[in-house]
N, C-alpha and C. Protein backbone atom coordinates (compact mmCIF):
# COMPACT_ATOMS: atom_id res chain seq x y z
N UNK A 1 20.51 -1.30 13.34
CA UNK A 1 19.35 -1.53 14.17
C UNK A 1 18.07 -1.43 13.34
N UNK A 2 17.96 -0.37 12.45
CA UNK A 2 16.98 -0.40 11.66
C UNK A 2 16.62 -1.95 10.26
N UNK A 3 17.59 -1.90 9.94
CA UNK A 3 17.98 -3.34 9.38
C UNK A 3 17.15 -4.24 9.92
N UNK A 4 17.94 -4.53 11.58
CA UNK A 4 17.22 -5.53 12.02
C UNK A 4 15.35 -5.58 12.13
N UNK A 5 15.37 -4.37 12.72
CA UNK A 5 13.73 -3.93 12.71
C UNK A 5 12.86 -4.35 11.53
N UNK A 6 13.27 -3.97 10.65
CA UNK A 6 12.52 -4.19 9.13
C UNK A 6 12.49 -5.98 9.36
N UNK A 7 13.57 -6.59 9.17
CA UNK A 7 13.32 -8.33 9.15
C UNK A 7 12.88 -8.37 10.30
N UNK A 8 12.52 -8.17 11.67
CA UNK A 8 11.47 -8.43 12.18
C UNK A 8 9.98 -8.65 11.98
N UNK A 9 9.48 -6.94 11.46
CA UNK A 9 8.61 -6.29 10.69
C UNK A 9 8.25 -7.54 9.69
N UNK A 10 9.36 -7.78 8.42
CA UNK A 10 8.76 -8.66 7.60
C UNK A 10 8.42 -9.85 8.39
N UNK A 11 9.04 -10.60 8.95
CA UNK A 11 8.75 -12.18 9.48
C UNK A 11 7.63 -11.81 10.10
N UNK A 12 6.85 -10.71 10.87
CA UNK A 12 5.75 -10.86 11.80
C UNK A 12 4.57 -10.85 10.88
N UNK A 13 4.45 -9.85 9.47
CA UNK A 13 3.41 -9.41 9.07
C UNK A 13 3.38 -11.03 8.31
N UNK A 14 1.98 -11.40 8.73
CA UNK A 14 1.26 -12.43 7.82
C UNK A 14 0.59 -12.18 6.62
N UNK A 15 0.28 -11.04 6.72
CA UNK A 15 -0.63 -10.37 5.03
C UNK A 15 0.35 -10.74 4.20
N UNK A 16 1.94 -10.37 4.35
CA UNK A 16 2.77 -10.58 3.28
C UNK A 16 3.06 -11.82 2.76
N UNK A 17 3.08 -12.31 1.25
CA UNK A 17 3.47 -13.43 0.61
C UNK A 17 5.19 -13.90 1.00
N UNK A 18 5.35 -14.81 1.08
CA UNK A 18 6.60 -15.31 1.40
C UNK A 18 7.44 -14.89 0.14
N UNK A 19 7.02 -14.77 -0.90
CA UNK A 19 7.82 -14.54 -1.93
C UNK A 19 8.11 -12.83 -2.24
N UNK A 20 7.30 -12.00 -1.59
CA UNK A 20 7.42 -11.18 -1.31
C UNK A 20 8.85 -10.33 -0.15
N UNK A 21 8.47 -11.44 0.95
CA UNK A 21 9.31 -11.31 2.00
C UNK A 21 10.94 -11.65 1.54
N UNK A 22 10.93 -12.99 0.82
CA UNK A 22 12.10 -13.10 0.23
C UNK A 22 12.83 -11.81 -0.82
N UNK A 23 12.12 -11.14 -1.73
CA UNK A 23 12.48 -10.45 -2.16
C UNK A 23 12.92 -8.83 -1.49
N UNK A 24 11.96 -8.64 -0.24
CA UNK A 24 12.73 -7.14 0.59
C UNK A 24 13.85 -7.80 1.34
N UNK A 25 14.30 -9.26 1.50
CA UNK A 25 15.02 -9.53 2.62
C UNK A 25 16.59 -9.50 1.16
N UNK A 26 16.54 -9.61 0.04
CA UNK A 26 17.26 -10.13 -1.03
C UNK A 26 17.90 -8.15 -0.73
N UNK A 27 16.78 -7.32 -1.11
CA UNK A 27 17.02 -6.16 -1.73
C UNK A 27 18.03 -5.76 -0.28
N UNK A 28 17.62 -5.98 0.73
CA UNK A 28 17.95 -5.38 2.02
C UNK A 28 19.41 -6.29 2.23
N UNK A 29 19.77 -7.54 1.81
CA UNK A 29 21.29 -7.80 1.96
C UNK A 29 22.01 -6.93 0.72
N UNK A 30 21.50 -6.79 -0.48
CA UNK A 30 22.18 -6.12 -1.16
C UNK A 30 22.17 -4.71 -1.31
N UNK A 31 21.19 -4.24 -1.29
CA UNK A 31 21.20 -2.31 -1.13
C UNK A 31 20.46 -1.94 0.13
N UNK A 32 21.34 -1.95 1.39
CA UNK A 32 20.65 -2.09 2.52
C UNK A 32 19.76 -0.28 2.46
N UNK A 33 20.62 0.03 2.71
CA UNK A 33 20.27 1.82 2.62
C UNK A 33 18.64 2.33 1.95
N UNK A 34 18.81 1.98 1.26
CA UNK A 34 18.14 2.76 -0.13
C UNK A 34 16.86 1.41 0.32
N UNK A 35 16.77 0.13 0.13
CA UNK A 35 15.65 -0.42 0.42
C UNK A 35 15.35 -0.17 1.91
N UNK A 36 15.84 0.44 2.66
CA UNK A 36 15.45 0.76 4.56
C UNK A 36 14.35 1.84 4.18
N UNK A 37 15.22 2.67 3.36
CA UNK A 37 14.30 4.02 3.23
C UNK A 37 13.21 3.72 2.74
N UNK A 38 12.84 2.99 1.17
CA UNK A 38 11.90 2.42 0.18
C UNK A 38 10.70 1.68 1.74
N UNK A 39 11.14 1.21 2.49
CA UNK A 39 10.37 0.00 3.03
C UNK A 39 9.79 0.78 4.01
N UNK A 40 10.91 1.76 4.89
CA UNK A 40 9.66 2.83 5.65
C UNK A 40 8.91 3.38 5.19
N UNK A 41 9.31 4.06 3.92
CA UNK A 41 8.46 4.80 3.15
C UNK A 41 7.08 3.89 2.81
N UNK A 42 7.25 3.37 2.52
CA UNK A 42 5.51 2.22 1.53
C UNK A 42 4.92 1.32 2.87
N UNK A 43 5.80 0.92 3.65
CA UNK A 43 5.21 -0.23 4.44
C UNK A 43 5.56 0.56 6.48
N UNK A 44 5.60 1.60 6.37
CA UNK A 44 6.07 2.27 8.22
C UNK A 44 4.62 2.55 8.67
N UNK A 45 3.41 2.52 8.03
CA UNK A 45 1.94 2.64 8.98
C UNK A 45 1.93 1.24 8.90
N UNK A 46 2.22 0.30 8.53
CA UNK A 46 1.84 -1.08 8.64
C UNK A 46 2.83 -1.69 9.88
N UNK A 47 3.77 -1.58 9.44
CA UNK A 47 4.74 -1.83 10.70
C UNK A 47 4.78 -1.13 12.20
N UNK A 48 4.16 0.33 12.08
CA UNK A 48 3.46 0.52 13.29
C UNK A 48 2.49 0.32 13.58
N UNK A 49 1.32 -0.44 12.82
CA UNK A 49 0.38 -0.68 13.54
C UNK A 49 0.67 -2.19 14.12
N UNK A 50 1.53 -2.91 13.65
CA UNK A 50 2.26 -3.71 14.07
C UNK A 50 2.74 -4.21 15.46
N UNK A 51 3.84 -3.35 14.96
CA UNK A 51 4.26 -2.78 16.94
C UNK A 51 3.54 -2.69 17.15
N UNK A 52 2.37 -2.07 17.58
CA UNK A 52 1.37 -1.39 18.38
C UNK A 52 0.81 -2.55 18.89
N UNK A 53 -0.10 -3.46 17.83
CA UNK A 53 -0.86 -4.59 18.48
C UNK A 53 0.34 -5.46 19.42
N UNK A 54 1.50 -5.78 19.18
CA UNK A 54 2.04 -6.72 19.65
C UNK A 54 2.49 -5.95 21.17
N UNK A 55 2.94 -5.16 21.43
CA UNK A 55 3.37 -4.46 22.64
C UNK A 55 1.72 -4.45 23.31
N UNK A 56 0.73 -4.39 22.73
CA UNK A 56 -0.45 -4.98 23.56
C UNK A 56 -0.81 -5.98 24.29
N UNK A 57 -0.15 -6.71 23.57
CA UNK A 57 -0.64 -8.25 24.10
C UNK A 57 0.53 -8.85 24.67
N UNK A 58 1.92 -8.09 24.56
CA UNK A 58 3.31 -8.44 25.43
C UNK A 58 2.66 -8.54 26.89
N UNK A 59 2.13 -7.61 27.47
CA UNK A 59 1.91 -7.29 28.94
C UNK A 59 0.91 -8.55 29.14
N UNK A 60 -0.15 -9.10 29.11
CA UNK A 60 -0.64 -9.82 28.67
C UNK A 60 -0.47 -11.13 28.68
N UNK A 61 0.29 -11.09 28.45
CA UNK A 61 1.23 -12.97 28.24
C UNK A 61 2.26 -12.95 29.32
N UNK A 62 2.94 -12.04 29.84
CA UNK A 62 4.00 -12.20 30.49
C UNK A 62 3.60 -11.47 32.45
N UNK A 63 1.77 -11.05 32.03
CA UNK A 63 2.02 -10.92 33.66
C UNK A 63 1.62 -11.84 34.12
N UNK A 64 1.35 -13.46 34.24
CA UNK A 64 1.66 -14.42 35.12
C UNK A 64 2.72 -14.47 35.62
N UNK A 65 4.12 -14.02 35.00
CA UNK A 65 5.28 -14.60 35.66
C UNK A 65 5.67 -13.00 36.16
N UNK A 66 5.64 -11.85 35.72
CA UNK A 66 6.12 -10.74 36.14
C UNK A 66 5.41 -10.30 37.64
N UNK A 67 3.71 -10.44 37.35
CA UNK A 67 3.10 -10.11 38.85
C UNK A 67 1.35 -11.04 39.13
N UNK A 68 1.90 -12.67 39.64
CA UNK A 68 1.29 -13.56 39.64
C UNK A 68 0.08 -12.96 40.49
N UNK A 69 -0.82 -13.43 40.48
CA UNK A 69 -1.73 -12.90 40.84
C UNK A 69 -2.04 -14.02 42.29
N UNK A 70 -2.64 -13.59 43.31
CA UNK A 70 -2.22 -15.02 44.66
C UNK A 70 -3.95 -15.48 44.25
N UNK A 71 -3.91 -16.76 44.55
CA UNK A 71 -5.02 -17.13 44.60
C UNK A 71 -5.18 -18.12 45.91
N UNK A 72 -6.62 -18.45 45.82
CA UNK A 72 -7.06 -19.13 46.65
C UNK A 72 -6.92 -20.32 46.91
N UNK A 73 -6.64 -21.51 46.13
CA UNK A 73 -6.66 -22.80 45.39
C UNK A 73 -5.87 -23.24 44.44
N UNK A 74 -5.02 -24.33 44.24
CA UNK A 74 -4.32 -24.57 42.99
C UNK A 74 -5.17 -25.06 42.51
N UNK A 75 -6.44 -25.62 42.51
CA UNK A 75 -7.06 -25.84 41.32
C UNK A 75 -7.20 -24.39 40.25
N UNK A 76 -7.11 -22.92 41.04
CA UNK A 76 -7.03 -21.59 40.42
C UNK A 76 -6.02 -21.64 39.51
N UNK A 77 -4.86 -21.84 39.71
CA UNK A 77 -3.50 -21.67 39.74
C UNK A 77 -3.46 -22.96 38.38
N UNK A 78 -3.79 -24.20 38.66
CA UNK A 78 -3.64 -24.77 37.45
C UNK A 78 -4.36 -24.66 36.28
N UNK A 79 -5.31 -23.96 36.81
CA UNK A 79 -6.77 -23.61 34.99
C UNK A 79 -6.22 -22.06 34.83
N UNK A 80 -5.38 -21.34 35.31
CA UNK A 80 -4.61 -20.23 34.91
C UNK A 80 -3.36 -20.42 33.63
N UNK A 81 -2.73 -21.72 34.41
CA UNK A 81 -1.57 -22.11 33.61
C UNK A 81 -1.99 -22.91 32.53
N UNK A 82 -3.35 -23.51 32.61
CA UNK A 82 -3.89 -24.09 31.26
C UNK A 82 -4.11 -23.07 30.42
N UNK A 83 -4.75 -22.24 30.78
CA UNK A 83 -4.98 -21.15 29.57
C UNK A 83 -3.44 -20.76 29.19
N UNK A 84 -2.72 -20.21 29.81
CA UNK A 84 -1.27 -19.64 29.14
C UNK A 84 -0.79 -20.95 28.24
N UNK A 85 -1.19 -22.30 28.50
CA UNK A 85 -0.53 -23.67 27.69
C UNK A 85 -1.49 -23.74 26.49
N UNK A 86 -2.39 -23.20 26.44
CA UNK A 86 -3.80 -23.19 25.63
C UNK A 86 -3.50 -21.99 24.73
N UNK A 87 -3.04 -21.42 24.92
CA UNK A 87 -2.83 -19.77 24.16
C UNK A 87 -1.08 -19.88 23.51
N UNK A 88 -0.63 -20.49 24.02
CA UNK A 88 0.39 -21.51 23.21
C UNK A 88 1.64 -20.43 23.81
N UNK A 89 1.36 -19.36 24.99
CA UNK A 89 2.48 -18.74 25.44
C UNK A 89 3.60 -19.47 26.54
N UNK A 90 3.01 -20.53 27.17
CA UNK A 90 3.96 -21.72 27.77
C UNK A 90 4.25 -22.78 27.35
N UNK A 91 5.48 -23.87 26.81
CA UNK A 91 5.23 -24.95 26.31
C UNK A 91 4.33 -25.97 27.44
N UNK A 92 4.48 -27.31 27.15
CA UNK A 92 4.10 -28.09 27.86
C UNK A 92 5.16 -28.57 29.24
N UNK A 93 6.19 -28.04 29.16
CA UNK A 93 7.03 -28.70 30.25
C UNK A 93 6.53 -27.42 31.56
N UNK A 94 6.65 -26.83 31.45
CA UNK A 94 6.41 -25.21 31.91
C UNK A 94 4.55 -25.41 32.22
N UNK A 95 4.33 -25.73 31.83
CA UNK A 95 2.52 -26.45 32.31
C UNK A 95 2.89 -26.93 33.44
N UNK A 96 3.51 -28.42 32.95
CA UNK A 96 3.95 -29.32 34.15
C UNK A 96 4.74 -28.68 35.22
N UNK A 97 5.55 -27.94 35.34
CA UNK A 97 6.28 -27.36 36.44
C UNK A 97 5.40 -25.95 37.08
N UNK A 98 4.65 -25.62 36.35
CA UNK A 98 3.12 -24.77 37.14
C UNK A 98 2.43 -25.55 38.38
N UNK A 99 2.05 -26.78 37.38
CA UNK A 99 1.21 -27.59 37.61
C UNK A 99 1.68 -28.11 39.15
N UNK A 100 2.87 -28.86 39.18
CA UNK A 100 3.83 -29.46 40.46
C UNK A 100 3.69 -28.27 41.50
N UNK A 101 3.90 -26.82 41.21
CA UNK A 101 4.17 -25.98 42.23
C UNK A 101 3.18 -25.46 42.92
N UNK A 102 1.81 -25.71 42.00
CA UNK A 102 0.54 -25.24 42.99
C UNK A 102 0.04 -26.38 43.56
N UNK A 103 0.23 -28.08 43.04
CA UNK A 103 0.00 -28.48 43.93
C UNK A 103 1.01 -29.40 45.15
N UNK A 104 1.96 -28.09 45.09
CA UNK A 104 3.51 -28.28 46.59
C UNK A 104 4.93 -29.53 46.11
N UNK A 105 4.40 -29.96 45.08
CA UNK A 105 4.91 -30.81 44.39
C UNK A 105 6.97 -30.27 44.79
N UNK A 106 7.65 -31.15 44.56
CA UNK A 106 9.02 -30.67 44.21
C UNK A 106 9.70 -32.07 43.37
N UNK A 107 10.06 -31.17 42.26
CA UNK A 107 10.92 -31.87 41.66
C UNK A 107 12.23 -32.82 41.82
């Protein structure tokens, strides 16, 4: 589990050089142990500040669909789902099927 955590960790942080990333992901198939420890050790305030921002902005992105908010108007309802298509957390099909349901539309 920790394993996995760390290649998370690397793929999210953008500061890091790709050639960088390749090389903890190299050390971590071959001396998993010993580079887990090395990588908490030098890089575990970076990776929690990490976590931290992203579990921020989880809630965020996902309460349209967890606790929609009622509105007045689908014109509300569709400049809601533009921003989530705008912020790049819905694709475009998922726009369109917003879009159909506020205004009564059925597929």
């Amino acid at each position: 589990m920790v394993l996995f955590t760390i290649l998370v960790d690397l793929f999210r942080d953008d500061k890091l050089n790709g050639w960088w990333k390749a090389v903890w992901v190299i050390f971590l198939i071959f001396v998993p142990f010993l580079t887990a420890l090395v990588y908490l050790i030098a890089r575990g305030r970076g990776m929690a500040e990490r976590n931290a921002r992203d579990r921020r902005t989880v809630p965020e992105d996902t309460d349209y669909y967890t606790h929609p908010t009622p509105s007045a108007t689908p014109a509300a309802d569709i400049e809601q789902a533009k921003a989530l298509l705008d912020k790049g957390v819905i694709s475009q099909n998922e726009f369109d099927a917003l879009k159909a349901k506020a205004l009564g539309n059925r597929f």
